[in-house]
PDB file of N, CA and C in Angstrom:
ATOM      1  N   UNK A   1      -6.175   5.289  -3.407  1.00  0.00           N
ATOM      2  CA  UNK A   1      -4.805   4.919  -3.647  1.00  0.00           C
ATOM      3  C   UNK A   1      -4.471   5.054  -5.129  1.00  0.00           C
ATOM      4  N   UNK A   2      -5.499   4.654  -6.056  1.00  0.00           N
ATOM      5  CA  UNK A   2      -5.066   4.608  -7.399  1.00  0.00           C
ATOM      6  C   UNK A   2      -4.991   6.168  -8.259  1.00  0.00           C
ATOM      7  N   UNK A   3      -5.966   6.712  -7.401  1.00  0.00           N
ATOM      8  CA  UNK A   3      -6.226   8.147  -7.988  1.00  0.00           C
ATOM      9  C   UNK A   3      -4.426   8.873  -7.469  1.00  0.00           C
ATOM     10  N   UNK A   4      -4.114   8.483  -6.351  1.00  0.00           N
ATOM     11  CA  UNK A   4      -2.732   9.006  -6.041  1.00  0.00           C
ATOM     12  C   UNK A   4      -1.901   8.626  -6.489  1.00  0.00           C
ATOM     13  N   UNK A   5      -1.974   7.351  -7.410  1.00  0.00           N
ATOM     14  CA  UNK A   5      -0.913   6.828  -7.864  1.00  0.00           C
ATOM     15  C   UNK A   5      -0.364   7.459  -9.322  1.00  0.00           C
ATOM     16  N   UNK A   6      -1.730   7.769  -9.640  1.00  0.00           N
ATOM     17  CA  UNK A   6      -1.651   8.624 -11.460  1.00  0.00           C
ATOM     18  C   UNK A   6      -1.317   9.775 -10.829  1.00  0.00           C
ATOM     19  N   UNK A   7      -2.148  10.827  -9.886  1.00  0.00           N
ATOM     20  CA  UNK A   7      -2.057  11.976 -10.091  1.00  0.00           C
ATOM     21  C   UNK A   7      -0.242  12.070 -10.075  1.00  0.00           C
ATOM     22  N   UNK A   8       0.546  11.291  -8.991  1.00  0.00           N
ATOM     23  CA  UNK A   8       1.955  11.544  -8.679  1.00  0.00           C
ATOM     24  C   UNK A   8       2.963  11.191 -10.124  1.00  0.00           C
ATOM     25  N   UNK A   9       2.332  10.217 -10.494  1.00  0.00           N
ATOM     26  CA  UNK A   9       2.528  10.162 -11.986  1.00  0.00           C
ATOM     27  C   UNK A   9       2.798  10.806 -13.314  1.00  0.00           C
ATOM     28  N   UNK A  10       1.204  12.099 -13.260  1.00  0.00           N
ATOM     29  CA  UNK A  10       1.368  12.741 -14.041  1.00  0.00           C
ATOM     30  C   UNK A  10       2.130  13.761 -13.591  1.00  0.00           C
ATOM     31  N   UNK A  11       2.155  14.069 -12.721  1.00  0.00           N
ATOM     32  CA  UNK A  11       3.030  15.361 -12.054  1.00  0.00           C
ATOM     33  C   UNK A  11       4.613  15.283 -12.315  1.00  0.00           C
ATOM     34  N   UNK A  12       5.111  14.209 -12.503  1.00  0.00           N
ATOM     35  CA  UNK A  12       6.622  13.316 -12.304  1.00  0.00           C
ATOM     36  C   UNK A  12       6.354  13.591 -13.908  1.00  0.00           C
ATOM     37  N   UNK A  13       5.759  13.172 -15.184  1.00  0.00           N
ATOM     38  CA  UNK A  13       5.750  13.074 -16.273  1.00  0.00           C
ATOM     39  C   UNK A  13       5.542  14.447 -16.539  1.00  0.00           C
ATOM     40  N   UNK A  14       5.167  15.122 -15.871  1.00  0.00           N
ATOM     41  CA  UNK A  14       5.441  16.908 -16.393  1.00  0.00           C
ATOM     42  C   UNK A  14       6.734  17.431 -15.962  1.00  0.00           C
ATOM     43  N   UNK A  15       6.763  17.007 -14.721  1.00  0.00           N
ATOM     44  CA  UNK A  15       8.254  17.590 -14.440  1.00  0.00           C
ATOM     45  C   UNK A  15       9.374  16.839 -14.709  1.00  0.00           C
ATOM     46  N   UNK A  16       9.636  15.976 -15.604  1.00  0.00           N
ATOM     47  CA  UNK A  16      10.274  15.511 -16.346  1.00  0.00           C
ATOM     48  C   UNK A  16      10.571  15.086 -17.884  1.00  0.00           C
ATOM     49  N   UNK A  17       9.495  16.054 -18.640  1.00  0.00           N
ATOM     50  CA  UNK A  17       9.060  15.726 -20.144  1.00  0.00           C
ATOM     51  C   UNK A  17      10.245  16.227 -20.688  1.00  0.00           C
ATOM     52  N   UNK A  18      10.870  16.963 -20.167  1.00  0.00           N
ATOM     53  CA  UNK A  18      12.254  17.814 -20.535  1.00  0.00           C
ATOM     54  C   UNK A  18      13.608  16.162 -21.083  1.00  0.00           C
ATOM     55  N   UNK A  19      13.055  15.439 -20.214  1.00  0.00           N
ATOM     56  CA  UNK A  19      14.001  14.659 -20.227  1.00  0.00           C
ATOM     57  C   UNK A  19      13.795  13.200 -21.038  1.00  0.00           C
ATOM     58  N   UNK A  20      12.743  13.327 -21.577  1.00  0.00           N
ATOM     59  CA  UNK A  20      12.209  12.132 -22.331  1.00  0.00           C
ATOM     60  C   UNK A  20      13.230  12.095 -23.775  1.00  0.00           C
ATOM     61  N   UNK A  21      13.519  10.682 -24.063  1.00  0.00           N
ATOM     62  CA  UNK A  21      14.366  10.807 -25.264  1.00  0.00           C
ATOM     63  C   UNK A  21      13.392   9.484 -26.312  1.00  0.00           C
ATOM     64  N   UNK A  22      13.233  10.702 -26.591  1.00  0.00           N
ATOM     65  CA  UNK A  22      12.674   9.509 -27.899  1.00  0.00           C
ATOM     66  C   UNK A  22      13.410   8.378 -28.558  1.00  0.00           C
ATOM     67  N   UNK A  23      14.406   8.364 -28.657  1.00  0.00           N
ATOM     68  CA  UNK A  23      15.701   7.414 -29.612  1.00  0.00           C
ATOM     69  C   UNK A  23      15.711   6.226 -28.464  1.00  0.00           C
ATOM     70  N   UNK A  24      14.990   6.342 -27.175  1.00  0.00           N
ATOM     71  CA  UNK A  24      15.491   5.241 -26.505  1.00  0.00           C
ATOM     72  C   UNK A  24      13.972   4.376 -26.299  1.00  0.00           C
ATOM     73  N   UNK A  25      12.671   5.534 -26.170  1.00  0.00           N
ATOM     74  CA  UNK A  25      11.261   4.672 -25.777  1.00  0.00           C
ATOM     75  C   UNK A  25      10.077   5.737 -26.524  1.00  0.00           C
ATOM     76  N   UNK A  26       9.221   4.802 -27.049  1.00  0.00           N
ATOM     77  CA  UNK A  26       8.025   5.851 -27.173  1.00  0.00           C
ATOM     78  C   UNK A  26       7.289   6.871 -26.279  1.00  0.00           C
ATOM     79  N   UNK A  27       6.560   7.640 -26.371  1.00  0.00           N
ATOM     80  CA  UNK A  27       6.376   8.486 -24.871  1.00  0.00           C
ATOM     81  C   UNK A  27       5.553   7.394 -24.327  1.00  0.00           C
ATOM     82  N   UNK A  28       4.238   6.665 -25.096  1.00  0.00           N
ATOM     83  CA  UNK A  28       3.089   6.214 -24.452  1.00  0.00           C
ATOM     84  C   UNK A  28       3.624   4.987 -23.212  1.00  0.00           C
ATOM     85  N   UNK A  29       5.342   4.270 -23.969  1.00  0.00           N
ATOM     86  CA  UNK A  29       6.428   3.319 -23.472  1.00  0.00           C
ATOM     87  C   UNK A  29       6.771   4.302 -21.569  1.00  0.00           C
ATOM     88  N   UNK A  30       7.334   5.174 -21.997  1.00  0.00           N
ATOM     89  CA  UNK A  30       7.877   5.791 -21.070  1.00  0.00           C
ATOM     90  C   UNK A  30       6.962   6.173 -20.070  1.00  0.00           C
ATOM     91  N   UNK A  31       5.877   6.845 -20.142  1.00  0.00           N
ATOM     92  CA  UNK A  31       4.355   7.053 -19.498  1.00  0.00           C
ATOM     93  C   UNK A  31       4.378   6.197 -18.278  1.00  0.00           C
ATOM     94  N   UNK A  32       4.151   5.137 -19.031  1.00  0.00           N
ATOM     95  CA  UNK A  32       3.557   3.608 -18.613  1.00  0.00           C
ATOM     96  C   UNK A  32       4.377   3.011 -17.393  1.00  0.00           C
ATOM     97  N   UNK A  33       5.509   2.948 -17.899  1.00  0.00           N
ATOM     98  CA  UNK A  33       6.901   2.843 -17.228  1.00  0.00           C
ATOM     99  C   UNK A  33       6.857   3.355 -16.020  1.00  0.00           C
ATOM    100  N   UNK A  34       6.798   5.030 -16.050  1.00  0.00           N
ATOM    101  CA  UNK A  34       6.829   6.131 -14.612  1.00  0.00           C
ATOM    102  C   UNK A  34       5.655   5.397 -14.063  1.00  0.00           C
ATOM    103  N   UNK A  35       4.530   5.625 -14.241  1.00  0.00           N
ATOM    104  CA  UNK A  35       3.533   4.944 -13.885  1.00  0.00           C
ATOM    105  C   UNK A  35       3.563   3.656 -13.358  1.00  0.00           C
ATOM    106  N   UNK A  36       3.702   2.871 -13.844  1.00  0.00           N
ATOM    107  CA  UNK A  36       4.000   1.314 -12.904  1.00  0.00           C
ATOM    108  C   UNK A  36       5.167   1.293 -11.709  1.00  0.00           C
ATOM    109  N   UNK A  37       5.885   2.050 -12.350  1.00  0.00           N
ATOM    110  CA  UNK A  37       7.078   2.251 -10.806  1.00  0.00           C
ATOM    111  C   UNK A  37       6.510   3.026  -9.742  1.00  0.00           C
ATOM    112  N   UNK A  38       5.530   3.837  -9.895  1.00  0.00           N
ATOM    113  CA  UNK A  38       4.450   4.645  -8.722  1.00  0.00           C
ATOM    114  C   UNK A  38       3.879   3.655  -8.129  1.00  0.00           C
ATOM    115  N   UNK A  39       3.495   2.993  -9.114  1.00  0.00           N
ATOM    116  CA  UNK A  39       2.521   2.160  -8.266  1.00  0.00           C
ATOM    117  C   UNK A  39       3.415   0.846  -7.590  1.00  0.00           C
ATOM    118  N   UNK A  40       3.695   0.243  -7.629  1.00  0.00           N
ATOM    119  CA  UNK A  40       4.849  -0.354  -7.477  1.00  0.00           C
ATOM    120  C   UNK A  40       5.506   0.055  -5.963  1.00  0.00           C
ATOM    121  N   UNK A  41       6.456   1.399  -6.109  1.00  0.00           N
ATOM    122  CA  UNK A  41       6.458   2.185  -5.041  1.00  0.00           C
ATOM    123  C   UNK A  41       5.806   2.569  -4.112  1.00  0.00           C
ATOM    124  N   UNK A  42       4.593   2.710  -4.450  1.00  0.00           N
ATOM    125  CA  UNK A  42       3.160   2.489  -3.441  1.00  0.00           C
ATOM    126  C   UNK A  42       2.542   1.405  -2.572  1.00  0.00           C
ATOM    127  N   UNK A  43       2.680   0.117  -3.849  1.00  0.00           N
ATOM    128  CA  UNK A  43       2.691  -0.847  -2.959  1.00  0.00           C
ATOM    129  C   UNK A  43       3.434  -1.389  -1.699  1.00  0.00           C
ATOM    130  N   UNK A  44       5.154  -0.870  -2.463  1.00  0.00           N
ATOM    131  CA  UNK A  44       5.851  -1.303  -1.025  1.00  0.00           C
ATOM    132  C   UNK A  44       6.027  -0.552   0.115  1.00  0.00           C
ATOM    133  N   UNK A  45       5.860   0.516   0.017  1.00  0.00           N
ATOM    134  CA  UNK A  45       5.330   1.228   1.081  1.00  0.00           C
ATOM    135  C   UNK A  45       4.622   1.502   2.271  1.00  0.00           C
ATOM    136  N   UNK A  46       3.731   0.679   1.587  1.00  0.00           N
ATOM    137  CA  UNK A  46       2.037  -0.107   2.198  1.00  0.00           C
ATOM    138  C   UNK A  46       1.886  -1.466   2.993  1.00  0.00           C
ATOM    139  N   UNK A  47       2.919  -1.790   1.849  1.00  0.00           N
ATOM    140  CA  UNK A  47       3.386  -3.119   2.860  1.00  0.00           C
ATOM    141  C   UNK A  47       4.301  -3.316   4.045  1.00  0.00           C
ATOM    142  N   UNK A  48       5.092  -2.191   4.068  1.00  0.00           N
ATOM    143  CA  UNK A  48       6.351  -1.945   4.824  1.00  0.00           C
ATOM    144  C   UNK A  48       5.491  -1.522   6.341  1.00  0.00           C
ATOM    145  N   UNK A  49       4.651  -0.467   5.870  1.00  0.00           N
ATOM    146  CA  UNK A  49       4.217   0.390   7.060  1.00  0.00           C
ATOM    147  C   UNK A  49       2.823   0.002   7.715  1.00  0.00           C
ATOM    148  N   UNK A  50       2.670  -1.437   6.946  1.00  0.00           N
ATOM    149  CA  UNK A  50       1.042  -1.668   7.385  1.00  0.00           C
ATOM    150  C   UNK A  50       1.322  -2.678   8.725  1.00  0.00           C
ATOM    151  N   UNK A  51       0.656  -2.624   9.671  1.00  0.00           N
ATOM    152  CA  UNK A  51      -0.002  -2.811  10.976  1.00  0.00           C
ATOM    153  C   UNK A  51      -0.124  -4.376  10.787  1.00  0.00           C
ATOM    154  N   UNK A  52       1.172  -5.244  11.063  1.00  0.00           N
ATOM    155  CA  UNK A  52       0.737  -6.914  10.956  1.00  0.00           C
ATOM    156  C   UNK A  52      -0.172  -6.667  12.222  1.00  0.00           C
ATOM    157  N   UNK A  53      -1.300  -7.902  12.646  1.00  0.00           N
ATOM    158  CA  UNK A  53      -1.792  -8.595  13.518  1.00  0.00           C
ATOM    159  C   UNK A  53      -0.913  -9.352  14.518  1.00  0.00           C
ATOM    160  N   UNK A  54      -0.742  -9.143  15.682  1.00  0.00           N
ATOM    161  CA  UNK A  54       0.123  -9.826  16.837  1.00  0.00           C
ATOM    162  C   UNK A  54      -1.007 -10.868  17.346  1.00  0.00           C
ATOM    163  N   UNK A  55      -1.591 -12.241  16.845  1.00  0.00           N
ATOM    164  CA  UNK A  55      -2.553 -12.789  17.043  1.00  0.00           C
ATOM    165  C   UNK A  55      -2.579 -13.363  18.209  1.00  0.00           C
ATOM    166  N   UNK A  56      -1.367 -13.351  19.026  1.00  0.00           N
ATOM    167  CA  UNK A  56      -0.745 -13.900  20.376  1.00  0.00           C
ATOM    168  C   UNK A  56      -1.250 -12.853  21.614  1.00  0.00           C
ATOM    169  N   UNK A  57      -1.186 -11.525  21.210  1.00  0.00           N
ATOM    170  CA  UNK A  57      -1.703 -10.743  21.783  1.00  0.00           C
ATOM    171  C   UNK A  57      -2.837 -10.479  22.061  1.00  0.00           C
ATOM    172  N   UNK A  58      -3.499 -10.777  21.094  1.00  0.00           N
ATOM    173  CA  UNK A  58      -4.914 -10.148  20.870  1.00  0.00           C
ATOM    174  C   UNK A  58      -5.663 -11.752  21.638  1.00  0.00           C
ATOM    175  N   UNK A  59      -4.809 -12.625  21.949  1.00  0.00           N
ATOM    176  CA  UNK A  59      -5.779 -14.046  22.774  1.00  0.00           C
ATOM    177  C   UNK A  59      -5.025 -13.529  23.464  1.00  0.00           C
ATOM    178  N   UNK A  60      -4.444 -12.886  24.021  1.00  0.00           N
ATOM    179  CA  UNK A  60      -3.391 -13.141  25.486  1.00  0.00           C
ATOM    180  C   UNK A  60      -4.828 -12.248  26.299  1.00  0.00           C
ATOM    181  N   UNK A  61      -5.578 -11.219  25.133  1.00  0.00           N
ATOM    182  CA  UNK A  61      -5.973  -9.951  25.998  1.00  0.00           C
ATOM    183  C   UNK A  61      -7.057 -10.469  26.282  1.00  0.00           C
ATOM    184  N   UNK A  62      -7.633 -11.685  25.132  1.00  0.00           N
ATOM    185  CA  UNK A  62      -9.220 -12.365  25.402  1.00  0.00           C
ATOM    186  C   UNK A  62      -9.453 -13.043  26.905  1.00  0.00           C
ATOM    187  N   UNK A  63      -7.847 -13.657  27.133  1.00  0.00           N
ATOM    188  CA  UNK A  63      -7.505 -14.617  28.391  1.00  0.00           C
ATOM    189  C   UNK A  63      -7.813 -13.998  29.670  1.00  0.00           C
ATOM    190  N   UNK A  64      -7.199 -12.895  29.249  1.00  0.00           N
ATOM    191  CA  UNK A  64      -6.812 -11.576  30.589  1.00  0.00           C
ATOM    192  C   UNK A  64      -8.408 -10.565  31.240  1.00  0.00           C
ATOM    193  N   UNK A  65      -9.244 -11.381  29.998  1.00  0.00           N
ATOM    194  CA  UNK A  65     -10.779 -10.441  30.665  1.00  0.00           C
ATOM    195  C   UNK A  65     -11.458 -11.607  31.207  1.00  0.00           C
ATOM    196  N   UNK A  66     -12.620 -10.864  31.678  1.00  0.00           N
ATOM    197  CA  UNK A  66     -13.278 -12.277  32.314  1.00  0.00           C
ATOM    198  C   UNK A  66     -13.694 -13.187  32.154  1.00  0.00           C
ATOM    199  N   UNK A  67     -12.789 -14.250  33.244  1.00  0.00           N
ATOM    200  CA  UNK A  67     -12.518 -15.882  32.884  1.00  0.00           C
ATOM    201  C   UNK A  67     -14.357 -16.534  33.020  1.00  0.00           C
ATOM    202  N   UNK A  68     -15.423 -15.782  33.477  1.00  0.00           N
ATOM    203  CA  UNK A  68     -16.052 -16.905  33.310  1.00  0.00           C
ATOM    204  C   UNK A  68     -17.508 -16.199  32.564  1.00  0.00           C
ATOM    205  N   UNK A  69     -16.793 -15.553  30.930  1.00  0.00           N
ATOM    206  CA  UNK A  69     -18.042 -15.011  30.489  1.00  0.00           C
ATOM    207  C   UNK A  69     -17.680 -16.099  29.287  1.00  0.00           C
ATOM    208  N   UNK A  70     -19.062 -16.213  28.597  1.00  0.00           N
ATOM    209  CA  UNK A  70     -19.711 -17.580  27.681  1.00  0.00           C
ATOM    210  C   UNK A  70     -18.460 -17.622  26.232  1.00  0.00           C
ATOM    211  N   UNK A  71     -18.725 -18.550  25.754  1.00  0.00           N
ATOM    212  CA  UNK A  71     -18.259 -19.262  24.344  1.00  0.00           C
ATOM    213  C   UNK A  71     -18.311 -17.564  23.798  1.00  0.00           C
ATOM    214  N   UNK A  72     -20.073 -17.327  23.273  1.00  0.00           N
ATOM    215  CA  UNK A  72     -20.213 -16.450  22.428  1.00  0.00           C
ATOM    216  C   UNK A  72     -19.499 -14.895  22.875  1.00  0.00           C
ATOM    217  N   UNK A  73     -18.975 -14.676  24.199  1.00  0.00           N
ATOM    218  CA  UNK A  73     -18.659 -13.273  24.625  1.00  0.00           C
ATOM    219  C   UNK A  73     -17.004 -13.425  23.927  1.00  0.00           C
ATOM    220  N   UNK A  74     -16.395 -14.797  24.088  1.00  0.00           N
ATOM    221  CA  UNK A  74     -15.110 -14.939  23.733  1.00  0.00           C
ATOM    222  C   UNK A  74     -14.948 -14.256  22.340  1.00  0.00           C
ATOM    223  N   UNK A  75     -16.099 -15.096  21.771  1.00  0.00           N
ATOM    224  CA  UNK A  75     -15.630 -14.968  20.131  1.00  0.00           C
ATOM    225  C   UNK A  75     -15.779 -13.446  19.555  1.00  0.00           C
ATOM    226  N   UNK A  76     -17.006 -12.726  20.486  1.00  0.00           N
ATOM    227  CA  UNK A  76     -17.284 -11.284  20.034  1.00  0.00           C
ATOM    228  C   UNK A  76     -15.800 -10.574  20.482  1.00  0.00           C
ATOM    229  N   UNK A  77     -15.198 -10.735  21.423  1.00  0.00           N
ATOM    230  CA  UNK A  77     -14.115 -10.159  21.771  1.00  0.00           C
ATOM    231  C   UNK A  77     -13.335 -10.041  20.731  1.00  0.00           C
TER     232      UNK A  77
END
């Protein structure tokens, strides 16, 4: 994830060096900047599209197999 987060980074900071203004941020300022908004952007992304746990489900399915195997078969389930 982190290696994708620079490489998209530096790629965005090349194809945009055209547009860097010095009078407003240092480059190392501006860098940093693109960079944390990647990552940033990455994170919410990740969070948006990641797979919650339906924990209601996942006992509904423990319930639904067989009712008379032990303690320990439950918990491996």
């Amino acid at each position: 994830m982190s290696n994708d987060v620079i490489q998209e980074a530096f790629v965005q900071i090349w194809n945009n060096a055209s547009e860097f203004r010095p009078h407003i941020a240092k480059p190392l300022t501006w860098m940093t900047s693109i960079t944390r908004y990647r990552a940033l952007d990455r994170l919410a992304h990740e969070k948006r599209y990641r797979d919650p746990i339906d924990f209601d489900q996942e006992l509904n399915s423990v319930d639904a197999e067989d009712q008379s195997a032990s303690p320990e078969a439950y918990a491996i389930a």
